[in-house]
C-alpha atoms as a PDB file:
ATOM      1  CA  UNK A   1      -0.592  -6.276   3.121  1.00  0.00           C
ATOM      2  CA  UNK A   2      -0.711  -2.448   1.945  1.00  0.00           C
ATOM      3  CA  UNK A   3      -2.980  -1.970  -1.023  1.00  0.00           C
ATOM      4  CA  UNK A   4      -3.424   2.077  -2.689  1.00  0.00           C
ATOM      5  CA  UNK A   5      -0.167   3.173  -2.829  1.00  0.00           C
ATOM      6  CA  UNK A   6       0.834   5.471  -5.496  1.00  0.00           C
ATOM      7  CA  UNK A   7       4.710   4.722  -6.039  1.00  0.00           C
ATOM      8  CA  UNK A   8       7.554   3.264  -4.176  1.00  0.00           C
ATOM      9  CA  UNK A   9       8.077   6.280  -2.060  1.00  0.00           C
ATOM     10  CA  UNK A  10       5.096   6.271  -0.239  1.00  0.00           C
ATOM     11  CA  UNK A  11       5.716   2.458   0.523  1.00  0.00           C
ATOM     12  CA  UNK A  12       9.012   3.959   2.222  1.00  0.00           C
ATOM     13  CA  UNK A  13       7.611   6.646   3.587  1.00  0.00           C
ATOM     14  CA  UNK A  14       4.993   4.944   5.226  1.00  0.00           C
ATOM     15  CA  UNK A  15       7.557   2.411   6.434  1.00  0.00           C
ATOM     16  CA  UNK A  16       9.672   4.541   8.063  1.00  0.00           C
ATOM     17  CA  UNK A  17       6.878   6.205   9.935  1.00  0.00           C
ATOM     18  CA  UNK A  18       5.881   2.984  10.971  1.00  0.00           C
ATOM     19  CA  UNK A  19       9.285   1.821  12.372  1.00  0.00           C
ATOM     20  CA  UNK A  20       9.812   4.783  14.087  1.00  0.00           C
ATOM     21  CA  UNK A  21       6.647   4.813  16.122  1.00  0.00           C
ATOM     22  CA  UNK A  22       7.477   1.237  16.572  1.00  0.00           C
ATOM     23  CA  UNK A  23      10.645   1.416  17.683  1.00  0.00           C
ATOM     24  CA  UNK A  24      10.866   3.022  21.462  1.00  0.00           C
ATOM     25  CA  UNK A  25      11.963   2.907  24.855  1.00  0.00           C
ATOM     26  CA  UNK A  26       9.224   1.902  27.361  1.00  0.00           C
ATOM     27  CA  UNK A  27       8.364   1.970  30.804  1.00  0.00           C
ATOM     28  CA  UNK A  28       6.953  -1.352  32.199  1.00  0.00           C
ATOM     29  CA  UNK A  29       7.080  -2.134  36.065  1.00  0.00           C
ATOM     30  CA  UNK A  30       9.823   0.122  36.640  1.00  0.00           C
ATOM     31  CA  UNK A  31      11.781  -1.434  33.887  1.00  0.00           C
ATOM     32  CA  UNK A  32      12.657   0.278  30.422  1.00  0.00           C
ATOM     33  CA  UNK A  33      11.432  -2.136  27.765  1.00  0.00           C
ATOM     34  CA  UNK A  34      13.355  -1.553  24.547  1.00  0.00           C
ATOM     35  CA  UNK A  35      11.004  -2.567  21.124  1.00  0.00           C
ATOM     36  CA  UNK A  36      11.977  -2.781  17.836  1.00  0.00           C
ATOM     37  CA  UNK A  37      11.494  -4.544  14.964  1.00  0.00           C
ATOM     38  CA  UNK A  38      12.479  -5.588  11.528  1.00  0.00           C
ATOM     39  CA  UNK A  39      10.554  -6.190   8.012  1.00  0.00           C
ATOM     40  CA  UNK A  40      10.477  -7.388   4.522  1.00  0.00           C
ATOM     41  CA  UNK A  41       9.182  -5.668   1.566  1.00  0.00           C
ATOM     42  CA  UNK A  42       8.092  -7.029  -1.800  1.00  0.00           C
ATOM     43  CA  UNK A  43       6.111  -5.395  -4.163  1.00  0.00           C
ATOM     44  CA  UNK A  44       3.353  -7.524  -6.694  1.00  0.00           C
ATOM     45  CA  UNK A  45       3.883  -7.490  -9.211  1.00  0.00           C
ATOM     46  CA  UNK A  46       7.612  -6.474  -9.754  1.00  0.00           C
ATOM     47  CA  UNK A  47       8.886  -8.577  -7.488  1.00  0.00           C
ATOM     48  CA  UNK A  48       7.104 -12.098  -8.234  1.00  0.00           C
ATOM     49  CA  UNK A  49       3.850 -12.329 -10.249  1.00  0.00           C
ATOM     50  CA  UNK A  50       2.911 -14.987  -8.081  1.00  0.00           C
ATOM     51  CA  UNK A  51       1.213 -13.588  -5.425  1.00  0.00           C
ATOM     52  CA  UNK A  52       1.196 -17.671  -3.228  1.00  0.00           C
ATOM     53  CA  UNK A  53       5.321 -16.880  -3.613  1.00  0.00           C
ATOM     54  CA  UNK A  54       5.132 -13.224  -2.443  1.00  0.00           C
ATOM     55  CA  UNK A  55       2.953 -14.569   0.877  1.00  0.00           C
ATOM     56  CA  UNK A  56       6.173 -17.362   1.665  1.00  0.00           C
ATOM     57  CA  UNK A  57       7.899 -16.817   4.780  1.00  0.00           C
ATOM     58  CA  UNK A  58      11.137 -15.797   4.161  1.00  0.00           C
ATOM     59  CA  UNK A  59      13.534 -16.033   6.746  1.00  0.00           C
END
């Protein structure tokens, strides 16, 4: 969970940063290891005012 965000940018921003430092080529053993990964977003309360809901796996 991400709380003091101004606006919906920075929640991208921030996101993109994160999946870019994430997502790499590594070295392991002699092997390149290839990591990535993928997300959700939802934002309280626009999305659901129920914040049990937001918290749901989603698959």
């Amino acid at each position: 969970m991400l709380s003091g965000l101004k606006n919906e940018s920075e929640l991208h921003e921030l996101l993109n940063r994160l999946l870019q430092h994430i997502s790499a080529t590594y070295s392991l053993a002699g092997q390149s290891i290839e990591i990535s990964m993928s997300m959700g977003v939802t934002v309280y309360p626009q999305d659901n005012p129920d914040p049990d809901i937001l918290m749901e796996p989603r698959g």
